[in-house]
Protein backbone atom coordinates (compact mmCIF):
# COMPACT_ATOMS: atom_id res chain seq x y z
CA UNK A 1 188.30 132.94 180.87
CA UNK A 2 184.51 131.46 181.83
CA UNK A 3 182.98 134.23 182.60
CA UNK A 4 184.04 136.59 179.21
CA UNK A 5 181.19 137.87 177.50
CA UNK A 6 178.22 140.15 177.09
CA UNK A 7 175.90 138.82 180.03
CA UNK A 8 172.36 140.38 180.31
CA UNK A 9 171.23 140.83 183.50
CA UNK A 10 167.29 139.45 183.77
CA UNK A 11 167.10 139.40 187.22
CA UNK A 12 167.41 141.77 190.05
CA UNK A 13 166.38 141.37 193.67
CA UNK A 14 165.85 144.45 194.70
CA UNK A 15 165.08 146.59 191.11
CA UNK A 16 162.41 145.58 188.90
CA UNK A 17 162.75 145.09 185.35
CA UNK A 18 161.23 148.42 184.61
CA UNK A 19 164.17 149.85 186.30
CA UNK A 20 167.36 147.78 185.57
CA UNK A 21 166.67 148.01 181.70
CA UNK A 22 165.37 151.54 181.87
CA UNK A 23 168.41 152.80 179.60
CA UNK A 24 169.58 149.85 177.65
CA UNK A 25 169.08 145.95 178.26
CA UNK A 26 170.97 145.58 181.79
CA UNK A 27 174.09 144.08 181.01
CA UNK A 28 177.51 143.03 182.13
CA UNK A 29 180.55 143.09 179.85
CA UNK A 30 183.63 140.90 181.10
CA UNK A 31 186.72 140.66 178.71
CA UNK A 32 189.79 137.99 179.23
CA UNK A 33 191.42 139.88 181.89
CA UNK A 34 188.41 140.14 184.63
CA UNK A 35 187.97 143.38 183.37
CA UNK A 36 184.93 145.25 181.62
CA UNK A 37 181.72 147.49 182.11
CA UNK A 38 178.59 147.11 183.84
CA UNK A 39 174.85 149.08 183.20
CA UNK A 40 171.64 148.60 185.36
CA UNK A 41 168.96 151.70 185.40
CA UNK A 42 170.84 154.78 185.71
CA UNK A 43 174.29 153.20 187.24
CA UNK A 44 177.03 152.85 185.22
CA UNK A 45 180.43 151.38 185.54
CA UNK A 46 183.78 150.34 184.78
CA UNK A 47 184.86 147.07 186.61
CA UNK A 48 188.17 145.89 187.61
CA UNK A 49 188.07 142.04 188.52
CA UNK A 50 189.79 138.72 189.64
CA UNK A 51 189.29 135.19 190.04
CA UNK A 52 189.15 133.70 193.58
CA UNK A 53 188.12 129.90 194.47
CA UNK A 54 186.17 129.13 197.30
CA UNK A 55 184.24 125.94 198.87
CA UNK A 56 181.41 126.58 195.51
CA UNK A 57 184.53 126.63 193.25
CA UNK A 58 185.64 129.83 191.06
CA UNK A 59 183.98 133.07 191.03
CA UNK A 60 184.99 136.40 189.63
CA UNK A 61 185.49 139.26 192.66
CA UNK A 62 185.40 142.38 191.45
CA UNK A 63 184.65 146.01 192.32
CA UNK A 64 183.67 148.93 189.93
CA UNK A 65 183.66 153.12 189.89
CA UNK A 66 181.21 154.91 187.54
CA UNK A 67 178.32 156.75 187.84
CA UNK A 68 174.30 156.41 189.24
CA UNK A 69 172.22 159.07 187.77
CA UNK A 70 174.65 162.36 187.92
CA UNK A 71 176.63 161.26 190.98
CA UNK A 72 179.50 159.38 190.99
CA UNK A 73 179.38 155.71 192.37
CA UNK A 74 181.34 153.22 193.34
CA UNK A 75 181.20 149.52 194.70
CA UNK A 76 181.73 145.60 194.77
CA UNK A 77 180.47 142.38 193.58
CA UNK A 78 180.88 138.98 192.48
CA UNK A 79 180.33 136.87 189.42
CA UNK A 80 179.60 133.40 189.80
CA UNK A 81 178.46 130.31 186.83
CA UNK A 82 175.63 128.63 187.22
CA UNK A 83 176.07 126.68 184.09
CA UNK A 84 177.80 127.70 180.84
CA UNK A 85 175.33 130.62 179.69
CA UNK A 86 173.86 131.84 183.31
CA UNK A 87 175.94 134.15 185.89
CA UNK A 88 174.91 134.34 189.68
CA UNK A 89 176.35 137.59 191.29
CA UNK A 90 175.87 140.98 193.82
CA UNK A 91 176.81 144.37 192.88
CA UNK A 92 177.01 146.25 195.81
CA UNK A 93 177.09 150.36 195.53
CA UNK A 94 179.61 152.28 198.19
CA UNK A 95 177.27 153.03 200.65
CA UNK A 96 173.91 152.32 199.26
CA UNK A 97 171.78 149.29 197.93
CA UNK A 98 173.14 146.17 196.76
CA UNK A 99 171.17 143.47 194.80
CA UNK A 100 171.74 139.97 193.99
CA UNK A 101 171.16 138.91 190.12
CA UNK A 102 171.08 136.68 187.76
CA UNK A 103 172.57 137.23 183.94
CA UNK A 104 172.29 135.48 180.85
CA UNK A 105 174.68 135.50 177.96
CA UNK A 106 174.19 136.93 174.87
């Protein structure tokens, strides 16, 4: 699968670097199934995903349940290439923020 790997996130609209690598570099772990674990700043999570194809060609939909701080969280997002070592995607939290982002991988 494309978009396997250790991606680390180095851009986030709406958190600042400070932030999203507050913890450990901001990352997003995929493994051959769509599956895998995200971490940004104090959110953690595990993600469940799939590939769907649209009009800009494949991307990887996915949602996720963890953690943000003490609470638990929830949400959404989607994974897209940009070329063979940069992602494009949103993470969306269940009733909060969402951010778009851009990953590289490691």
């Amino acid at each position: 699968m494309k978009f396997e790997g250790i991606w680390h996130i180095t851009e986030m609209e709406n958190w600042d670097e400070d932030y999203f690598n507050m913890e450990v570099q901001a990352y997003i772990e995929i493994d051959e199934r769509g599956s895998g674990d995200l971490q940004f700043g104090l959110v953690t999570g595990a993600i469940d995903g799939e590939i769907t194809t649209d009009k800009l060609g494949e991307k990887l939909e996915f949602t996720w349940e963890g953690g943000d701080e003490n609470d638990e969280a929830s949400g959404s997002g989607w994974l897209r290439l940009k070329d063979d070592d940069t992602l494009e995607g949103k993470i969306k939290i269940h009733g909060g923020d969402s951010s778009l982002f851009l990953a590289e991988r490691a």
